[in-house]
Protein backbone atom coordinates (compact mmCIF):
# COMPACT_ATOMS: atom_id res chain seq x y z
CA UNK A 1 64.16 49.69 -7.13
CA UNK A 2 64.01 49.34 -10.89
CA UNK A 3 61.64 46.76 -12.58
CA UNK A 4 64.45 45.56 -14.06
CA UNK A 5 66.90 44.98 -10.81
CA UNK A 6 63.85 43.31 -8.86
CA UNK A 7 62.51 40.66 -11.51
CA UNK A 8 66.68 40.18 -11.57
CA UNK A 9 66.40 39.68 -7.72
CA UNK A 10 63.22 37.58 -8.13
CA UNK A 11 64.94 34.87 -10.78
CA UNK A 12 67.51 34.67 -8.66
CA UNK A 13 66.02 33.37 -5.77
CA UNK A 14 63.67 31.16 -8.07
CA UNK A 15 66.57 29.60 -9.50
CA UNK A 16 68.54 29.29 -6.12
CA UNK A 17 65.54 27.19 -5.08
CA UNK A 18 66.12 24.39 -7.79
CA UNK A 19 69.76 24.15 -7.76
CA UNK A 20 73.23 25.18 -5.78
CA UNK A 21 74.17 28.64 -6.36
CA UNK A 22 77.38 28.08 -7.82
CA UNK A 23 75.51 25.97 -10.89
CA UNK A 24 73.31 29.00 -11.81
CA UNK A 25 74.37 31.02 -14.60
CA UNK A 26 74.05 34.84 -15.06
CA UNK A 27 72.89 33.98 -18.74
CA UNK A 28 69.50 31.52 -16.82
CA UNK A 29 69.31 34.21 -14.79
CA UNK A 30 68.96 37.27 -17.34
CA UNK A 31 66.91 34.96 -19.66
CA UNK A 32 64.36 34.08 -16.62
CA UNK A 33 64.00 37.45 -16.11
CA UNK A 34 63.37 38.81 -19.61
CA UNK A 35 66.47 41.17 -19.94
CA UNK A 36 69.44 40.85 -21.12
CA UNK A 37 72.29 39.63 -19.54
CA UNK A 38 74.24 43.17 -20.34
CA UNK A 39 71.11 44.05 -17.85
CA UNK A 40 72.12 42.45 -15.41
CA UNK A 41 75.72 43.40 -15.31
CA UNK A 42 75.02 46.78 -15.56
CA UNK A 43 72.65 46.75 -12.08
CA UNK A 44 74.96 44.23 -10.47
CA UNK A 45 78.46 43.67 -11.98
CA UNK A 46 78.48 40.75 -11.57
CA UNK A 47 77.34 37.05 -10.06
CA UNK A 48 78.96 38.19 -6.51
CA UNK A 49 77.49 41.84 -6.92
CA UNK A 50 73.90 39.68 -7.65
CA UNK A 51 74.21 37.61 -4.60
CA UNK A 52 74.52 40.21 -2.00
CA UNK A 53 71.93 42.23 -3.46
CA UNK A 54 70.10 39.42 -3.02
CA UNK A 55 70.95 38.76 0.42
CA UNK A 56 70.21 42.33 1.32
CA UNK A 57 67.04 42.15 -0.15
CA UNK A 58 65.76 38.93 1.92
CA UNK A 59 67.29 40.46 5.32
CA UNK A 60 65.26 43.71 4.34
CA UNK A 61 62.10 42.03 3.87
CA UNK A 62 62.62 39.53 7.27
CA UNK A 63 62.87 43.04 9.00
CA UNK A 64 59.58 44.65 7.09
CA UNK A 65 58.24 41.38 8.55
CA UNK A 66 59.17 42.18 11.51
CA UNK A 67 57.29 45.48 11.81
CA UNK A 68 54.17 44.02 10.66
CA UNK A 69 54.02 41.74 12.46
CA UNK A 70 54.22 43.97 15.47
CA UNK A 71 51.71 46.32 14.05
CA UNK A 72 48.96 43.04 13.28
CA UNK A 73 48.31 42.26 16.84
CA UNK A 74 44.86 43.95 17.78
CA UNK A 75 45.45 47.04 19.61
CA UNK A 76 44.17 45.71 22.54
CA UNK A 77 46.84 43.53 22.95
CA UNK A 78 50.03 44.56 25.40
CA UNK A 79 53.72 44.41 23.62
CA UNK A 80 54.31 41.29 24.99
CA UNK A 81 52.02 39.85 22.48
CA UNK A 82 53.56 42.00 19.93
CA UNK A 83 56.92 41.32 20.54
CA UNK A 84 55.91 37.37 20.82
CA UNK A 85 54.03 38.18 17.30
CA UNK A 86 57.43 38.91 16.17
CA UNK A 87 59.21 35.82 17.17
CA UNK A 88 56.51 33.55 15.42
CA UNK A 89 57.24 35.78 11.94
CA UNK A 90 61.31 35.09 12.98
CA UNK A 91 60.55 31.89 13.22
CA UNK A 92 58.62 31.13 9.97
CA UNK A 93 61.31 33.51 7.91
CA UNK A 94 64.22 31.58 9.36
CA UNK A 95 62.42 28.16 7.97
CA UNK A 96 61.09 28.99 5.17
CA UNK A 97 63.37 31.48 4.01
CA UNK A 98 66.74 29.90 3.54
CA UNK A 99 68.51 33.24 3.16
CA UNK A 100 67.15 34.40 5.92
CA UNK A 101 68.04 31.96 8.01
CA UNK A 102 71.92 32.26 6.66
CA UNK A 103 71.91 35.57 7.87
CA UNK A 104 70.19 34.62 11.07
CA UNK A 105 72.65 32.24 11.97
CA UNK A 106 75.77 32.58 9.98
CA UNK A 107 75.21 28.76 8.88
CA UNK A 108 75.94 29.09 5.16
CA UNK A 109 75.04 26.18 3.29
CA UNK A 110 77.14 25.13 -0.05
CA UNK A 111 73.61 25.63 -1.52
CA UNK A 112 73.90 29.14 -1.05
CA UNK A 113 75.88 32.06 -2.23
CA UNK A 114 78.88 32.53 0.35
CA UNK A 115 79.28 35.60 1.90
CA UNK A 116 82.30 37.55 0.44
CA UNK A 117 85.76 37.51 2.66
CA UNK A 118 88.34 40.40 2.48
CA UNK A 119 90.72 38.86 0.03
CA UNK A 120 94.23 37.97 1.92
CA UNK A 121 96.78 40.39 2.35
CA UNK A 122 98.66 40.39 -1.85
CA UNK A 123 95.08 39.30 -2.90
CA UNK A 124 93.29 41.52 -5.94
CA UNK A 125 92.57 45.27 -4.33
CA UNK A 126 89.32 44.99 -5.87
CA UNK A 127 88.62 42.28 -4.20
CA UNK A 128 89.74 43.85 -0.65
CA UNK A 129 87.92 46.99 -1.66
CA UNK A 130 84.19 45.17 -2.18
CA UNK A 131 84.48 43.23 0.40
CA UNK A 132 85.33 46.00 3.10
CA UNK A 133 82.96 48.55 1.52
CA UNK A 134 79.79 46.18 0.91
CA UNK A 135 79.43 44.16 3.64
CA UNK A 136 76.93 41.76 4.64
CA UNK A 137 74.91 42.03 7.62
CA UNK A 138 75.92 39.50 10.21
CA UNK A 139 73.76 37.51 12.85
CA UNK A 140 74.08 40.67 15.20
CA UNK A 141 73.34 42.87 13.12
CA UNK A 142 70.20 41.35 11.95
CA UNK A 143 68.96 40.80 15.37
CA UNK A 144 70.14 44.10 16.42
CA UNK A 145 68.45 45.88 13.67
CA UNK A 146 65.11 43.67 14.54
CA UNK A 147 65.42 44.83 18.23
CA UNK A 148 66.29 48.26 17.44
CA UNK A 149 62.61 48.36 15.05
CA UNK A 150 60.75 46.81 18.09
CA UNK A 151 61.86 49.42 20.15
CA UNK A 152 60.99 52.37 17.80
CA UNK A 153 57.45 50.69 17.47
CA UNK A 154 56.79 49.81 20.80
CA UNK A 155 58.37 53.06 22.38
CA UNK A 156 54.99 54.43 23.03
CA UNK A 157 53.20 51.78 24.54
CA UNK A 158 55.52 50.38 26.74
CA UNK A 159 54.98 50.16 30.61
CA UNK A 160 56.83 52.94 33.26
CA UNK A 161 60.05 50.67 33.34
CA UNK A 162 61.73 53.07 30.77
CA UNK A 163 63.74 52.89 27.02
CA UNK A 164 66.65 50.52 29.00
CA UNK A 165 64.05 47.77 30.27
CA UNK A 166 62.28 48.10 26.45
CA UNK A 167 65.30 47.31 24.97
CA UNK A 168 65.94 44.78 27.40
CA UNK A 169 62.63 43.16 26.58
CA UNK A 170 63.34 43.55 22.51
CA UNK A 171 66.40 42.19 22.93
CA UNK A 172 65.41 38.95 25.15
CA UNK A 173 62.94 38.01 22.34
CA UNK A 174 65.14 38.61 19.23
CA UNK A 175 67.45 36.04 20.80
CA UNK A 176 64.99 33.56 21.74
CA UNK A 177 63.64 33.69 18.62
CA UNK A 178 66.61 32.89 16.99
CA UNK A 179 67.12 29.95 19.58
CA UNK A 180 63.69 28.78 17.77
CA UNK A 181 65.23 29.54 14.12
CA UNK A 182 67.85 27.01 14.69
CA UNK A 183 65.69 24.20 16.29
CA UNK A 184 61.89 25.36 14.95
CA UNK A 185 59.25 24.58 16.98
CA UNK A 186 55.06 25.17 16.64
CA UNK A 187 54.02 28.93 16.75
CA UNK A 188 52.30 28.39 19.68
CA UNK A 189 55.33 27.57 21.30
CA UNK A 190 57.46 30.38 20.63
CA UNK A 191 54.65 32.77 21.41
CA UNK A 192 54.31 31.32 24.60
CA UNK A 193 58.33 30.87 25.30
CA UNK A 194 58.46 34.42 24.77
CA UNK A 195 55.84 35.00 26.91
CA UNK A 196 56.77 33.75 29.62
CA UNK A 197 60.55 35.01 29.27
CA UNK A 198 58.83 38.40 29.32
CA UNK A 199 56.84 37.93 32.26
CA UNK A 200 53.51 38.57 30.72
CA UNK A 201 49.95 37.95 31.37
CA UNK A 202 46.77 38.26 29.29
CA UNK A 203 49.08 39.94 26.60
CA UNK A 204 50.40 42.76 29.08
CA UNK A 205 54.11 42.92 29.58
CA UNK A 206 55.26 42.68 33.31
CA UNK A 207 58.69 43.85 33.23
CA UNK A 208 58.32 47.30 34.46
CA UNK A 209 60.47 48.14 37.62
CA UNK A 210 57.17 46.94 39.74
CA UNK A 211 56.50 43.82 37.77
CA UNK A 212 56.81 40.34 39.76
CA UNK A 213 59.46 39.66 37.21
CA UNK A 214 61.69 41.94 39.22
CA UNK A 215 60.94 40.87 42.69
CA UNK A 216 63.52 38.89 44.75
CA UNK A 217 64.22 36.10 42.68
CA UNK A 218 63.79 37.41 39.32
CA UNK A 219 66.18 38.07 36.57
CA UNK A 220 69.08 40.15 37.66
CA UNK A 221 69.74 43.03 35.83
CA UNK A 222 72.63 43.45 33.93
C-alpha cells in the first residue's frame, strides 16, 4: 500500500472518530493527510471508493489480529487456549473498533459510512456495477474468514478428531465470540465461555472423537 493511500486511510478513521461520516469532507481529509485532494481521488475516486477501502482495511487488520493472537499463547498451551485467545482479541476489536464491529454484526450506525446497495433496477449502471463488483464483507464472511485462519493455524496441533471436528471447534468460538461483541463482557469471561464450550482443560482441547465432550450426553453432531 502506498504512503500516500494509507495516511489517506489513517485521516479517515481519525476524522470518523470526531464526527458522523457524512459531515467529513474529502478536502479535511486530503488536508489531514498532507496530499492533495486530486490524491485522494486518484487512489479512491471518490468519498464511497474511500469508505470501503477503509472498511476493508479495519476487517483486514481484525483478521491479522486474529492470527496473532493465536500465535501469542505460549506453546505450551493446547488450541483451546488459542482459539479462546482469539475470542478475547474479537472481543476487544468489536468494542473498540467501531468498524469492526459494523462488519461483525451488520449494525451500521448513522455515524458510520453505509455499506453500498446495488442501485434499484433504472438506477445509474455505475452505480449497479460498484456495488456488485466491490463488495463488502458481511458478518459471515468475516467470521468465516476468522474460522477458516484458525483452522490453517491450528491444523497441526490439533487432537486425532480430524479437519471436520477443527472446524467445528473454530467455528463454535468465532460465533461465541461474536455473541460477546454484541453484549461485551470481561476477558476473563470470554476465555473461559469458550472454554468451556470447547470442552477443555488445563488449556488442552477435549473435543476429539474420545473426549468426554462426545460421550452420551454431549453435543450432537451435526
Amino acid at each position: 500500500m502506498s504512503a500516500a493511500r494509507e495516511s489517506l486511510l489513517d485521516a479517515a478513521f481519525a476524522a470518523l472518530a470526531r464526527r458522523p461520516w457524512a459531515r467529513i469532507r474529502m478536502t479535511d481529509v486530503a488536508a489531514s493527510a498532507g496530499v492533495s485532494r486530486q490524491t485522494l481521488y486518484n487512489e479512491f475516486g471518490g468519498k464511497d471508493g474511500l469508505a470501503r477501502a477503509l472498511v476493508r482495511r479495519e476487517a483486514e487488520a481484525y483478521l491479522s489480529g486474529v492470527e496473532r493472537a493465536l500465535a501469542g499463547v505460549p506453546g505450551a498451551a493446547g488450541p483451546g487456549e488459542r482459539l479462546a485467545a482469539a475470542a478475547v482479541w474479537t472481543v476487544r476489536a468489536g468494542t473498540e473498533n467501531p468498524l469492526v464491529r459494523a462488519v461483525l454484526t451488520g449494525c451500521w450506525n448513522e455515524r458510520l459510512p453505509s455499506p453500498a446497495r446495488p442501485a434499484p433496477l433504472g438506477g445509474p449502471p455505475r452505480s449497479r456495477r460498484s456495488a456488485a463488483v466491490d463488495p463488502l464483507p458481511s458478518p459471515v464472511d468475516l467470521l468465516g474468514q476468522a474460522r477458516d485462519r484458525a483452522v490453517r493455524l491450528l491444523a497441526a496441533e490439533w487432537p486425532p478428531g480430524g479437519p471436520v471436528e477443527l472446524a467445528r471447534a473454530c467455528d463454535t468460538a468465532a460465533r461465541l465470540a461474536l455473541s460477546y461483541v454484541i453484549a461485551p463482557a470481561p476477558a476473563v469471561e470470554v476465555a473461559s465461555a469458550v472454554r468451556g464450550a470447547l470442552g477443555t482443560r488445563d488449556g488442552q482441547a477435549l473435543t476429539g472423537p474420545s473426549a468426554p465432550s462426545r460421550r452420551a450426553g454431549g453435543p450432537p453432531r451435526r
